[in-house]
PDB file of N, CA and C in Angstrom:
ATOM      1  N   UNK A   1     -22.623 -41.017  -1.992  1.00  0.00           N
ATOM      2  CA  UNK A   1     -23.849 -40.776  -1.242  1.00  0.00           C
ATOM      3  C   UNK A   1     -24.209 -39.296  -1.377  1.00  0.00           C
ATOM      4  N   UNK A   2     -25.073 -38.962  -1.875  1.00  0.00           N
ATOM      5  CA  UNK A   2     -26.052 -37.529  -1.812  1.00  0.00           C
ATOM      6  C   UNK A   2     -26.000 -37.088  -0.558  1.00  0.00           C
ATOM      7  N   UNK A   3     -25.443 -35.447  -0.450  1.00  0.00           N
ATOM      8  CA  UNK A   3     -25.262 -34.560   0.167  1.00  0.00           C
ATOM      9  C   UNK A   3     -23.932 -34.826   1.391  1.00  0.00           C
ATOM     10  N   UNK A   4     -23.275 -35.657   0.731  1.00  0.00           N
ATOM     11  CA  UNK A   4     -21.645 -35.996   1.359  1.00  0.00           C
ATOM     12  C   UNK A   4     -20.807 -35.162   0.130  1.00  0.00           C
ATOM     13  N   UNK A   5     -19.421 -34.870   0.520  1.00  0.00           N
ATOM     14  CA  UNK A   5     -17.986 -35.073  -0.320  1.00  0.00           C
ATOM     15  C   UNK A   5     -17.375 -36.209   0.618  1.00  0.00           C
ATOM     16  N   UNK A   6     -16.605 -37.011  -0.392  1.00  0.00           N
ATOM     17  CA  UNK A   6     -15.868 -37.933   0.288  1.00  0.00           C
ATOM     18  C   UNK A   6     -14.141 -37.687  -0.509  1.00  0.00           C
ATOM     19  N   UNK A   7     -13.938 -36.773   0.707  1.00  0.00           N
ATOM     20  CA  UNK A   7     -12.362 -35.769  -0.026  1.00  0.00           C
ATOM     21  C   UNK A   7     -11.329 -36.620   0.968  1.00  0.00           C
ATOM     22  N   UNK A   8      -9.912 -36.439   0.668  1.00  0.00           N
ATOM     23  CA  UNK A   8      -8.595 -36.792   0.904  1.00  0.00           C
ATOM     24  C   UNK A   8      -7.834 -35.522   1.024  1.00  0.00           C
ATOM     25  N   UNK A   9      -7.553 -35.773   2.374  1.00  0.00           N
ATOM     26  CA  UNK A   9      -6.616 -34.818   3.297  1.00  0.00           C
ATOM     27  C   UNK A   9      -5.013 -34.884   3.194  1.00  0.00           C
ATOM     28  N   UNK A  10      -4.387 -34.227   3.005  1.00  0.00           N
ATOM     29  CA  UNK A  10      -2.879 -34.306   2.896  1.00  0.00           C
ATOM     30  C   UNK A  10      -2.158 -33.308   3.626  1.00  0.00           C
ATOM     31  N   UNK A  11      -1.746 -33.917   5.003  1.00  0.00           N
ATOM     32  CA  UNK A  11      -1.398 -32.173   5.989  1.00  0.00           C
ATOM     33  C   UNK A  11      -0.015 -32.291   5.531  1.00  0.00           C
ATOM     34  N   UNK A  12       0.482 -30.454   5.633  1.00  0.00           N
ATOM     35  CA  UNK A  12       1.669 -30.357   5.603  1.00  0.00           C
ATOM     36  C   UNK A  12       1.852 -29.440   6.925  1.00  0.00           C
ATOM     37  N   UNK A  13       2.366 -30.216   7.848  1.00  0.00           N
ATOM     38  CA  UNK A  13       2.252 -29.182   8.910  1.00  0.00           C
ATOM     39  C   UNK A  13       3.744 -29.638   9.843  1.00  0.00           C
ATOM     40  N   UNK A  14       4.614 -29.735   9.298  1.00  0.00           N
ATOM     41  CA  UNK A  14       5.498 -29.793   9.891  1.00  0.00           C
ATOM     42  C   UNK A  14       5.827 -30.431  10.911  1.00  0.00           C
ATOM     43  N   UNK A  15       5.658 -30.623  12.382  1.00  0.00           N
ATOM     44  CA  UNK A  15       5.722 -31.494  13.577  1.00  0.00           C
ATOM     45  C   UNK A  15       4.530 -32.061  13.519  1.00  0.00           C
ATOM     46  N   UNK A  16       3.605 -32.060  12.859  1.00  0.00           N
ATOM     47  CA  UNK A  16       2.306 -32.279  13.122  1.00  0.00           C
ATOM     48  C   UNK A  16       2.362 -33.784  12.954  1.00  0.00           C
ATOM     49  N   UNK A  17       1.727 -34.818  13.176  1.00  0.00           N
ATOM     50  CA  UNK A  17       1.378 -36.045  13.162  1.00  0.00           C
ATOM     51  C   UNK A  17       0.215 -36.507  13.649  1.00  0.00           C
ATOM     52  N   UNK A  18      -0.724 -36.742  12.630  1.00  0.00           N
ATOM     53  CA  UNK A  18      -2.185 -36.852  12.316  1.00  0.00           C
ATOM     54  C   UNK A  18      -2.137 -38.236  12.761  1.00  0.00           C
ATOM     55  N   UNK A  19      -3.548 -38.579  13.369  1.00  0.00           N
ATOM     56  CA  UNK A  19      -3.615 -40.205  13.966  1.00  0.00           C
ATOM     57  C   UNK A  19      -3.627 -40.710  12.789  1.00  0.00           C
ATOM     58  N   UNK A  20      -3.037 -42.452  12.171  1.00  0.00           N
ATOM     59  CA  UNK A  20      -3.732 -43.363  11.030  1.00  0.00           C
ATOM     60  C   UNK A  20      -5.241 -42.854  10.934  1.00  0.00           C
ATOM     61  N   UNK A  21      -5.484 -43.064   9.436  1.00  0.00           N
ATOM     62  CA  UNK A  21      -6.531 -43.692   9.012  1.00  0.00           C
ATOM     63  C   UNK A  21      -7.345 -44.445   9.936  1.00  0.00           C
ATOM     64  N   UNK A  22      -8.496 -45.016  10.693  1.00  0.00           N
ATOM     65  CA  UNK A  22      -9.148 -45.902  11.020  1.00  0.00           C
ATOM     66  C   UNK A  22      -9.270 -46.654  10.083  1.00  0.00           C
ATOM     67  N   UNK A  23      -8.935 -47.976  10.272  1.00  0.00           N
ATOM     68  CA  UNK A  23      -8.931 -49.313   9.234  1.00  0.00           C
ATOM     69  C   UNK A  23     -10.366 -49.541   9.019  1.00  0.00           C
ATOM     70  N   UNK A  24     -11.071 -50.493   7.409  1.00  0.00           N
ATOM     71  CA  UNK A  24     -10.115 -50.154   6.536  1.00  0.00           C
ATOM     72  C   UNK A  24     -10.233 -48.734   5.262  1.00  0.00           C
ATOM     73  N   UNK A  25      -9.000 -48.642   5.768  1.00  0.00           N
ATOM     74  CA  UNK A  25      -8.684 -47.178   5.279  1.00  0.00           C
ATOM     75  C   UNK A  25      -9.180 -47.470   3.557  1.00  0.00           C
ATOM     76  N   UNK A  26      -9.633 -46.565   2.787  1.00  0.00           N
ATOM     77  CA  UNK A  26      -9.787 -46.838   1.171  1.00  0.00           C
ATOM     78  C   UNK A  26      -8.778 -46.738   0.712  1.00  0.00           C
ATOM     79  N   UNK A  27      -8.590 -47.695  -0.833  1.00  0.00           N
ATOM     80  CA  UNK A  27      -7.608 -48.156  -1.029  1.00  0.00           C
ATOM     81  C   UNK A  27      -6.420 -47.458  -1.966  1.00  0.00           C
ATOM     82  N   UNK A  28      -7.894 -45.686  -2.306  1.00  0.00           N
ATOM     83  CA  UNK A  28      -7.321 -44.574  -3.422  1.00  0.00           C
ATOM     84  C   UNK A  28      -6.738 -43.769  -2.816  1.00  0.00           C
ATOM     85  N   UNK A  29      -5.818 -43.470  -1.329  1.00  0.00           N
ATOM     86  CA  UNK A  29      -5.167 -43.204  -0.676  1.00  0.00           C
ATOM     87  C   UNK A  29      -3.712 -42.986  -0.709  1.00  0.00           C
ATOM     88  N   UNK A  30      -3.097 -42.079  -1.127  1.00  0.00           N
ATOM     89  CA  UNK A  30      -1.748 -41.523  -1.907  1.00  0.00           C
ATOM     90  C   UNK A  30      -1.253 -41.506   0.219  1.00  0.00           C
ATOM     91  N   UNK A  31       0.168 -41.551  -0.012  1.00  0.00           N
ATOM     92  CA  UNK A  31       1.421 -41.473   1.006  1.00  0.00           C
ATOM     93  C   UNK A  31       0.773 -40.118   1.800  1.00  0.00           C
ATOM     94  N   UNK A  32       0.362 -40.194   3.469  1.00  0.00           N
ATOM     95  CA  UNK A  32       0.379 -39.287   3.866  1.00  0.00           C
ATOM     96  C   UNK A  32      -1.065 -38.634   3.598  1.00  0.00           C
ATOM     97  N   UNK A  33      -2.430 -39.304   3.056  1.00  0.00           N
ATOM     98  CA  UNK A  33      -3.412 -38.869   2.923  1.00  0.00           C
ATOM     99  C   UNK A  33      -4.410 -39.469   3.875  1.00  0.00           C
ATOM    100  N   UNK A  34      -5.392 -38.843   4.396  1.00  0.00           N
ATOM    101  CA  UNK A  34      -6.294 -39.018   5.191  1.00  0.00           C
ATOM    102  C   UNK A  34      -7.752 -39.115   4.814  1.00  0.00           C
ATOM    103  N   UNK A  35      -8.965 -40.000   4.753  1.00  0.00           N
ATOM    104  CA  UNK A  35     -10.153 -39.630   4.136  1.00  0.00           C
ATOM    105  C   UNK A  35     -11.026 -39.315   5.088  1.00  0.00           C
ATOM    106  N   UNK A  36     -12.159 -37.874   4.646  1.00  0.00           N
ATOM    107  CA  UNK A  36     -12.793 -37.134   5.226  1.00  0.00           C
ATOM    108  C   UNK A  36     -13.659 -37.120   4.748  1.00  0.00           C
ATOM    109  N   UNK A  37     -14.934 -37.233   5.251  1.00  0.00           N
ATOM    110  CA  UNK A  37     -16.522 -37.399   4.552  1.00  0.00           C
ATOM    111  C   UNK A  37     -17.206 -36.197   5.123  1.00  0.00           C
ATOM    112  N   UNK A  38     -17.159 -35.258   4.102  1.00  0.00           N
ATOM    113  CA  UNK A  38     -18.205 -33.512   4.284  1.00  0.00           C
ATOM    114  C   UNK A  38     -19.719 -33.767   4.011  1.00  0.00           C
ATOM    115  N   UNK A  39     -20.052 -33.722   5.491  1.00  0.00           N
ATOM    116  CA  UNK A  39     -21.564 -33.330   5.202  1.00  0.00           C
ATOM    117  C   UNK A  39     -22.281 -31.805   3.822  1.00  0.00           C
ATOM    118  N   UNK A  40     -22.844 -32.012   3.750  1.00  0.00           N
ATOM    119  CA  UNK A  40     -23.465 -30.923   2.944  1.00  0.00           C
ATOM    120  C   UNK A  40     -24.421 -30.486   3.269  1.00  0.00           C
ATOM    121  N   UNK A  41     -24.442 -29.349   4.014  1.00  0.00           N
ATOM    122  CA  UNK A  41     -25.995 -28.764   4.690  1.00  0.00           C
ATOM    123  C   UNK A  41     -26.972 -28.195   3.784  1.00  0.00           C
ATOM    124  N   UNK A  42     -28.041 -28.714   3.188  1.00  0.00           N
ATOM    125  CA  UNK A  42     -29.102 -27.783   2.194  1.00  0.00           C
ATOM    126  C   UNK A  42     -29.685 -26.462   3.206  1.00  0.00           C
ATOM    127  N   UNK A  43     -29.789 -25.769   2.597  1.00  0.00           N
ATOM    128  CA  UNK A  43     -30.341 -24.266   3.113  1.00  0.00           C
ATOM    129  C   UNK A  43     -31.606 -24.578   3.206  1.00  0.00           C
ATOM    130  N   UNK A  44     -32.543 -24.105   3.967  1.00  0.00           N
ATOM    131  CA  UNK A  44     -33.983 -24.152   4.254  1.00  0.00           C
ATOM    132  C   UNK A  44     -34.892 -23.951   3.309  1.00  0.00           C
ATOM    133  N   UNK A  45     -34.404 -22.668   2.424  1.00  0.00           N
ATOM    134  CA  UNK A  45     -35.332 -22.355   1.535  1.00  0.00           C
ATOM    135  C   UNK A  45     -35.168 -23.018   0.217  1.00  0.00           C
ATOM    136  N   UNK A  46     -33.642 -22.756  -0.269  1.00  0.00           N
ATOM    137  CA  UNK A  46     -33.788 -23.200  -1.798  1.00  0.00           C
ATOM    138  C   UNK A  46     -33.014 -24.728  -2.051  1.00  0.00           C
ATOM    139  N   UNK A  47     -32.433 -25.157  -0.922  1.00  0.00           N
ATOM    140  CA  UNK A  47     -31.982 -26.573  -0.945  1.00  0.00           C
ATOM    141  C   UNK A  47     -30.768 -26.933  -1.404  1.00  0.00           C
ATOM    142  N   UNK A  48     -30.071 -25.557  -2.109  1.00  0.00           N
ATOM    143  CA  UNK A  48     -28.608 -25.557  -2.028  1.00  0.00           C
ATOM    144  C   UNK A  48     -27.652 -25.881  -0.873  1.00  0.00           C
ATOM    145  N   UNK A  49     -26.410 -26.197  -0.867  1.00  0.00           N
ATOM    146  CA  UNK A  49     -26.013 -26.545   0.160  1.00  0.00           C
ATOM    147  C   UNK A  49     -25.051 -25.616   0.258  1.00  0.00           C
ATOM    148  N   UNK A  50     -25.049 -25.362   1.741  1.00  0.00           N
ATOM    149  CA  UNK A  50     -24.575 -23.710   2.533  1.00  0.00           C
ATOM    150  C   UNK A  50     -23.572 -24.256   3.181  1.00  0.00           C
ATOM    151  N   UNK A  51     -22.815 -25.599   3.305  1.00  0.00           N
ATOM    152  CA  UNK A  51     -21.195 -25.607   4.060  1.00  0.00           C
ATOM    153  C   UNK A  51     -20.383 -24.910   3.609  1.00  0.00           C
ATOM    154  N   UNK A  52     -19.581 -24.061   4.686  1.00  0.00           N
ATOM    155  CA  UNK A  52     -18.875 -23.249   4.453  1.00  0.00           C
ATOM    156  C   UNK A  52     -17.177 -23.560   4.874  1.00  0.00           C
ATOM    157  N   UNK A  53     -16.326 -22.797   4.223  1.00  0.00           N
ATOM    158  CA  UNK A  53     -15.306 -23.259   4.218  1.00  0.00           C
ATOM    159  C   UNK A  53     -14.737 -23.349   5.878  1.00  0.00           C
ATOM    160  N   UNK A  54     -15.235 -22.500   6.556  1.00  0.00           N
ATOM    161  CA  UNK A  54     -15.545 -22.769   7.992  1.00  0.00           C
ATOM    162  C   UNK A  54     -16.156 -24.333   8.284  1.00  0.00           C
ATOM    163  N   UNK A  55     -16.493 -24.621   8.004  1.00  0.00           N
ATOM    164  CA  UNK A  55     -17.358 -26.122   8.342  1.00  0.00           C
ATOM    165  C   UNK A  55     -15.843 -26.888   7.742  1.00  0.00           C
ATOM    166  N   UNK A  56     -15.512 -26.767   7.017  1.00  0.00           N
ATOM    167  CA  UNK A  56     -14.956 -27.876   6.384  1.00  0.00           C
ATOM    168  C   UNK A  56     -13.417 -27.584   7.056  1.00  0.00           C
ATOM    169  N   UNK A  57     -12.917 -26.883   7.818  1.00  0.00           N
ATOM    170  CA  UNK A  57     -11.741 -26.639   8.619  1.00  0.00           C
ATOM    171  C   UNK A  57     -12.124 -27.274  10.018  1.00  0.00           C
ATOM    172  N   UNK A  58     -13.147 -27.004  10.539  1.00  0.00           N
ATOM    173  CA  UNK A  58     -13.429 -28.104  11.841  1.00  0.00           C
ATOM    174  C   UNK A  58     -13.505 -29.230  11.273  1.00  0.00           C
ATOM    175  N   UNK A  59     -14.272 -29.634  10.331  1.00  0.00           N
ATOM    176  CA  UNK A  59     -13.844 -31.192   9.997  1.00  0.00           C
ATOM    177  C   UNK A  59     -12.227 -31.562   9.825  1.00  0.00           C
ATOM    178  N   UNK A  60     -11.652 -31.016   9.088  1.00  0.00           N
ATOM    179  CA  UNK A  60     -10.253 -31.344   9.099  1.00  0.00           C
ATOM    180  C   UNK A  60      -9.621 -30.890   9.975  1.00  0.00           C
ATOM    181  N   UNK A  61      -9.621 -29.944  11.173  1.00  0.00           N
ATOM    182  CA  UNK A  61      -9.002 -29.879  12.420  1.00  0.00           C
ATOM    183  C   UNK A  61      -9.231 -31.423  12.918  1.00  0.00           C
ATOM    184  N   UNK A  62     -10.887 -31.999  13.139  1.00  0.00           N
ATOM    185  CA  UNK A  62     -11.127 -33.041  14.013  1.00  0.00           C
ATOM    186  C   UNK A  62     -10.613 -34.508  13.362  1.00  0.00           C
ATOM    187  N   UNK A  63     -10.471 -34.222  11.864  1.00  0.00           N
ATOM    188  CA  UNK A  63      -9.916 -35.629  11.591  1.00  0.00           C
ATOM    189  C   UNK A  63      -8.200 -35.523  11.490  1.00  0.00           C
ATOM    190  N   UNK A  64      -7.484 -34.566  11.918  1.00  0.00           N
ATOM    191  CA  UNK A  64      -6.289 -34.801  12.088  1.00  0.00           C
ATOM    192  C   UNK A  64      -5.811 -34.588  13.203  1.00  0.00           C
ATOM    193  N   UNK A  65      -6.918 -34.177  14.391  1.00  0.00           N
ATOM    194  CA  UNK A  65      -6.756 -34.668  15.707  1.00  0.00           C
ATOM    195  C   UNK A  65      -6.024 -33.543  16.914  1.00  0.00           C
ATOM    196  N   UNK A  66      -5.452 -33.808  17.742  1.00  0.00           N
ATOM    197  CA  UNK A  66      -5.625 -32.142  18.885  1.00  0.00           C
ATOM    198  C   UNK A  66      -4.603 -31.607  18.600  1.00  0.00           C
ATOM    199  N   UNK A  67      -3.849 -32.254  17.675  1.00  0.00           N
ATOM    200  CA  UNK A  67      -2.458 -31.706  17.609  1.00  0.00           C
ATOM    201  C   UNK A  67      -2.384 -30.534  16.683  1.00  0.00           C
ATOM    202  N   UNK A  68      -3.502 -29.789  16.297  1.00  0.00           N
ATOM    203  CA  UNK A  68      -3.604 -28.485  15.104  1.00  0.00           C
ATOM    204  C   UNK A  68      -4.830 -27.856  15.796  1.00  0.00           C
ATOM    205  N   UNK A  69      -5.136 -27.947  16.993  1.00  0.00           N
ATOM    206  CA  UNK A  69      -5.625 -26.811  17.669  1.00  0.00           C
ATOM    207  C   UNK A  69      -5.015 -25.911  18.520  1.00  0.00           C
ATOM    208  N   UNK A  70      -5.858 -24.733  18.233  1.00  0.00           N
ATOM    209  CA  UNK A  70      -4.910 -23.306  18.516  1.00  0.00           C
ATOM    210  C   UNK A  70      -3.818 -23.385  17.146  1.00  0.00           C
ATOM    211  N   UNK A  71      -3.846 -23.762  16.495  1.00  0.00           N
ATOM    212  CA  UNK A  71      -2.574 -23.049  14.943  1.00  0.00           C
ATOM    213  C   UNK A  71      -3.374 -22.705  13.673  1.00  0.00           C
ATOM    214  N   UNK A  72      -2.558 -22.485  12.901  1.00  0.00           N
ATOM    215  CA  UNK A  72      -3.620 -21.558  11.637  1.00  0.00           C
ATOM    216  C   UNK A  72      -3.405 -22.536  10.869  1.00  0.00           C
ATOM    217  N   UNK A  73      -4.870 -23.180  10.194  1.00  0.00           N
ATOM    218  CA  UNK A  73      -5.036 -23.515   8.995  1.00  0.00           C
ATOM    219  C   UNK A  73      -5.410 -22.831   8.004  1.00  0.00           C
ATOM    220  N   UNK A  74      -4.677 -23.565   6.581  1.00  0.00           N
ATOM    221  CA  UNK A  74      -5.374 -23.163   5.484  1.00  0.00           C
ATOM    222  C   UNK A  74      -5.731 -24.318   4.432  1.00  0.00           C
ATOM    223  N   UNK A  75      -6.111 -23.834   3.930  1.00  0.00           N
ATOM    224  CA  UNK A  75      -6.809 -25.013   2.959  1.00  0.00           C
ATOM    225  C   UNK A  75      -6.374 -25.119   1.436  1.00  0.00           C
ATOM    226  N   UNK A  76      -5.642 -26.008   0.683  1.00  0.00           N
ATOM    227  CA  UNK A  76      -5.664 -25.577  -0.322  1.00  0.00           C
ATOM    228  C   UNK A  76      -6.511 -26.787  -1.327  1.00  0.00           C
ATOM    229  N   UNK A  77      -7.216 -26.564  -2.557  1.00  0.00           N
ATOM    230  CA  UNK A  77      -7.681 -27.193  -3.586  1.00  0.00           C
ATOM    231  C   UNK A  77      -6.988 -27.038  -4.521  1.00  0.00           C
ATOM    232  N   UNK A  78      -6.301 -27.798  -5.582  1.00  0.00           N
ATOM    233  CA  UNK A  78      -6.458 -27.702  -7.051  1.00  0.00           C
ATOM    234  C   UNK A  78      -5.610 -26.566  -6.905  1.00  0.00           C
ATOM    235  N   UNK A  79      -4.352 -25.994  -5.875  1.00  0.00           N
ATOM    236  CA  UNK A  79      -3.903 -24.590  -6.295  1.00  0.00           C
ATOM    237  C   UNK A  79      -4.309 -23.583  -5.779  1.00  0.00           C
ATOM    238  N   UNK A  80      -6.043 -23.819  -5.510  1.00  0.00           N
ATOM    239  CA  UNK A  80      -6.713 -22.417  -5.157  1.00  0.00           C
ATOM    240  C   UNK A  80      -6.501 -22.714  -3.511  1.00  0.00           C
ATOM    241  N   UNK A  81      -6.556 -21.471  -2.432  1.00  0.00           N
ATOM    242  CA  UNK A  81      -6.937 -21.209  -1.488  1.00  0.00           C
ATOM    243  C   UNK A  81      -8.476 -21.372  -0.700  1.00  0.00           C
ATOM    244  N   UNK A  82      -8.659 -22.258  -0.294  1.00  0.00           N
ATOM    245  CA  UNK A  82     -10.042 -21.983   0.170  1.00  0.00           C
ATOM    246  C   UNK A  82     -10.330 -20.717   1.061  1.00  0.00           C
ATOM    247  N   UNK A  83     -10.601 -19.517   0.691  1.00  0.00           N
ATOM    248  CA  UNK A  83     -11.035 -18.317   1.616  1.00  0.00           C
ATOM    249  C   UNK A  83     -12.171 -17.202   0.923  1.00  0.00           C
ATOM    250  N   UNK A  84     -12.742 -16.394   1.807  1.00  0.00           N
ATOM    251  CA  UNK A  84     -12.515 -16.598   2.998  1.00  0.00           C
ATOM    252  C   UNK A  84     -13.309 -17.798   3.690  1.00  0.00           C
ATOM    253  N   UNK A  85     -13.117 -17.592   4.990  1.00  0.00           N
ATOM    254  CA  UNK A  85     -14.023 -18.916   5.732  1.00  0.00           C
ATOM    255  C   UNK A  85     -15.662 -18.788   5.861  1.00  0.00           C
ATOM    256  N   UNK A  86     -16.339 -17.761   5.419  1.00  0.00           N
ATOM    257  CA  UNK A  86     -17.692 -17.882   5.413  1.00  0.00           C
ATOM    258  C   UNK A  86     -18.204 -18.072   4.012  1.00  0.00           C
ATOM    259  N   UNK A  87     -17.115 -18.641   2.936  1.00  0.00           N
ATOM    260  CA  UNK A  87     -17.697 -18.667   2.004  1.00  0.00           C
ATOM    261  C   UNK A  87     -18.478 -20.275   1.554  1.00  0.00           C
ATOM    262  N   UNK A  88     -19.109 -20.772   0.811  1.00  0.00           N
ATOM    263  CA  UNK A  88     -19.939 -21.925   0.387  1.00  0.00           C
ATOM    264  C   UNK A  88     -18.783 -22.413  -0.103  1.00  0.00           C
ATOM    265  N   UNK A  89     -18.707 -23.965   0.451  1.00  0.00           N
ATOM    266  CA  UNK A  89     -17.409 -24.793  -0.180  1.00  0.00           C
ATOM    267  C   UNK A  89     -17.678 -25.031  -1.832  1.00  0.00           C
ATOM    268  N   UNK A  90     -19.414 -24.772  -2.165  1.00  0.00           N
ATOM    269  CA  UNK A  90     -19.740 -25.253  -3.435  1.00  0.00           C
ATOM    270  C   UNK A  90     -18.999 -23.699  -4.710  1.00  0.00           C
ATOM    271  N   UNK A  91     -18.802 -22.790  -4.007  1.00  0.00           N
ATOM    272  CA  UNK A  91     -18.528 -21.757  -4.652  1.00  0.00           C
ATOM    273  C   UNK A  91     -16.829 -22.380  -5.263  1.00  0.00           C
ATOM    274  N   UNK A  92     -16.353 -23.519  -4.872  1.00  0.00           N
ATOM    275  CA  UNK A  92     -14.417 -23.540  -5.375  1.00  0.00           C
ATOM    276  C   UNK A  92     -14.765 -25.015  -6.208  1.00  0.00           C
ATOM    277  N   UNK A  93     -15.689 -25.360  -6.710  1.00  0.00           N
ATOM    278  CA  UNK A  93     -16.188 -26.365  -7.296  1.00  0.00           C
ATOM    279  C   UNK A  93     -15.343 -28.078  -6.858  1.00  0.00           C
ATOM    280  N   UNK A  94     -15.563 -28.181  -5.529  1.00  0.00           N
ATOM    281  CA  UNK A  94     -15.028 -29.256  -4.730  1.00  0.00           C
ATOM    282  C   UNK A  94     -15.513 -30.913  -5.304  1.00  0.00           C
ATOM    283  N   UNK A  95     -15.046 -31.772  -5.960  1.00  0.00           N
ATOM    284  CA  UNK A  95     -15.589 -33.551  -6.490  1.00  0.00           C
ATOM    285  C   UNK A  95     -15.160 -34.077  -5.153  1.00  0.00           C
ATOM    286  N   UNK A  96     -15.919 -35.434  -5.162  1.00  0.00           N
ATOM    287  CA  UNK A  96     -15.392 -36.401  -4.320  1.00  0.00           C
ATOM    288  C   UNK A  96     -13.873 -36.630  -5.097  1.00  0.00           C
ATOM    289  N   UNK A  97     -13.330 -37.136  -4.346  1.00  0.00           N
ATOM    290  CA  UNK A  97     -11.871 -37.591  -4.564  1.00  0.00           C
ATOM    291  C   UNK A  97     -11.033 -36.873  -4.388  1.00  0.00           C
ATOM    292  N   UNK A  98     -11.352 -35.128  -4.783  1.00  0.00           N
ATOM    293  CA  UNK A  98     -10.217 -33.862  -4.315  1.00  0.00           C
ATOM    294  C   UNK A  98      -9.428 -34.301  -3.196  1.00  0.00           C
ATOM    295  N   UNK A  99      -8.022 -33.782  -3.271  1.00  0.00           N
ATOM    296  CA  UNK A  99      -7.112 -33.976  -2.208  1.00  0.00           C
ATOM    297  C   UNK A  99      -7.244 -32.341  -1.807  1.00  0.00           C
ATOM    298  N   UNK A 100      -7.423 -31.689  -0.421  1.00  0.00           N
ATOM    299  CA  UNK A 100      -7.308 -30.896   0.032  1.00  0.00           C
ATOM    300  C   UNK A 100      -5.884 -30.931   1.193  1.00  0.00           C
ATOM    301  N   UNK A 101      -5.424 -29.954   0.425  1.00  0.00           N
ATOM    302  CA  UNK A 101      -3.895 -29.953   1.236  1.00  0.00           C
ATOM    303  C   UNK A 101      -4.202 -29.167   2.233  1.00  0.00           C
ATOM    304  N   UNK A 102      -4.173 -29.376   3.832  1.00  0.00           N
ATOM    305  CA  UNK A 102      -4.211 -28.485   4.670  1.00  0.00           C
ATOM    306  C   UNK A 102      -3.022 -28.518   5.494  1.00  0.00           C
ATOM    307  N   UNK A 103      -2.667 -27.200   5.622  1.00  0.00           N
ATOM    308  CA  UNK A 103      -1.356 -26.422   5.685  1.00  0.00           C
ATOM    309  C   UNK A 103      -1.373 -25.746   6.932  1.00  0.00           C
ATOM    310  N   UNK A 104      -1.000 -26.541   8.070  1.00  0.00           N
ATOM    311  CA  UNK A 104      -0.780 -26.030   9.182  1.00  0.00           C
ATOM    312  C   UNK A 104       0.304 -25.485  10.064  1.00  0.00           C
ATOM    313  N   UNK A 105       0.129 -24.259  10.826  1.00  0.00           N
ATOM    314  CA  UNK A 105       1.550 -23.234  10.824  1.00  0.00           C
ATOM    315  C   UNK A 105       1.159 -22.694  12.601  1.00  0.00           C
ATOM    316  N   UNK A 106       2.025 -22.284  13.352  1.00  0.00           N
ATOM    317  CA  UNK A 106       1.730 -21.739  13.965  1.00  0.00           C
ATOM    318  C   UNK A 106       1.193 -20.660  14.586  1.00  0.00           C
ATOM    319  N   UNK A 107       0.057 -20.299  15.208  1.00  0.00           N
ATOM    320  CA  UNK A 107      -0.814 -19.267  15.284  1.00  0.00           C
ATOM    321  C   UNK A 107      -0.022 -17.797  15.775  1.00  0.00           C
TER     322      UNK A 107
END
């Protein structure tokens, strides 16, 4: 769907325990992955889309639930770091299907 990512979450956060999937979960779902659907905000003027890696850490705070608020996330893609947090998620060249490993630690 236009102006979604439909990415896969993989926390490594140690005590952490993310609610299931809501059924039914998709079926391209590796051990320990979660699916997350990123809005994509177009900018007013030129229609690019301005989600920022900030946006996309409240989404994955809220889909892995209260148990990683108040602790430090990070984000990883493909290896890379997503930072900093005001940057455009389109700037780390993000596909549907990416697994974003988010790596949660205590604050």
């Amino acid at each position: 769907q236009p102006g979604h990512l439909h990415l896969r979450v993989k926390c490594n956060g140690g005590d952490l325990r993310p609610p299931p999937p809501a059924p039914p979960a998709p079926s391209n779902l590796g051990p320990g992955e979660y699916p997350l659907r990123l809005p994509l905000s177009p900018a007013a003027s030129s229609g690019t889309p301005t989600t920022t890696v900030r946006d996309l850490k409240s989404a994955v705070r809220t889909a892995l639930g209260p148990g990683c608020r108040g602790r430090y996330l990070r984000l990883i893609v493909r290896g890379r770091l997503l930072a900093p947090d005001a940057a455009p998620v389109t700037n780390f060249g993000l596909t549907d299907a990416d697994v974003v490993h988010a790596v949660v630690a205590p604050a």
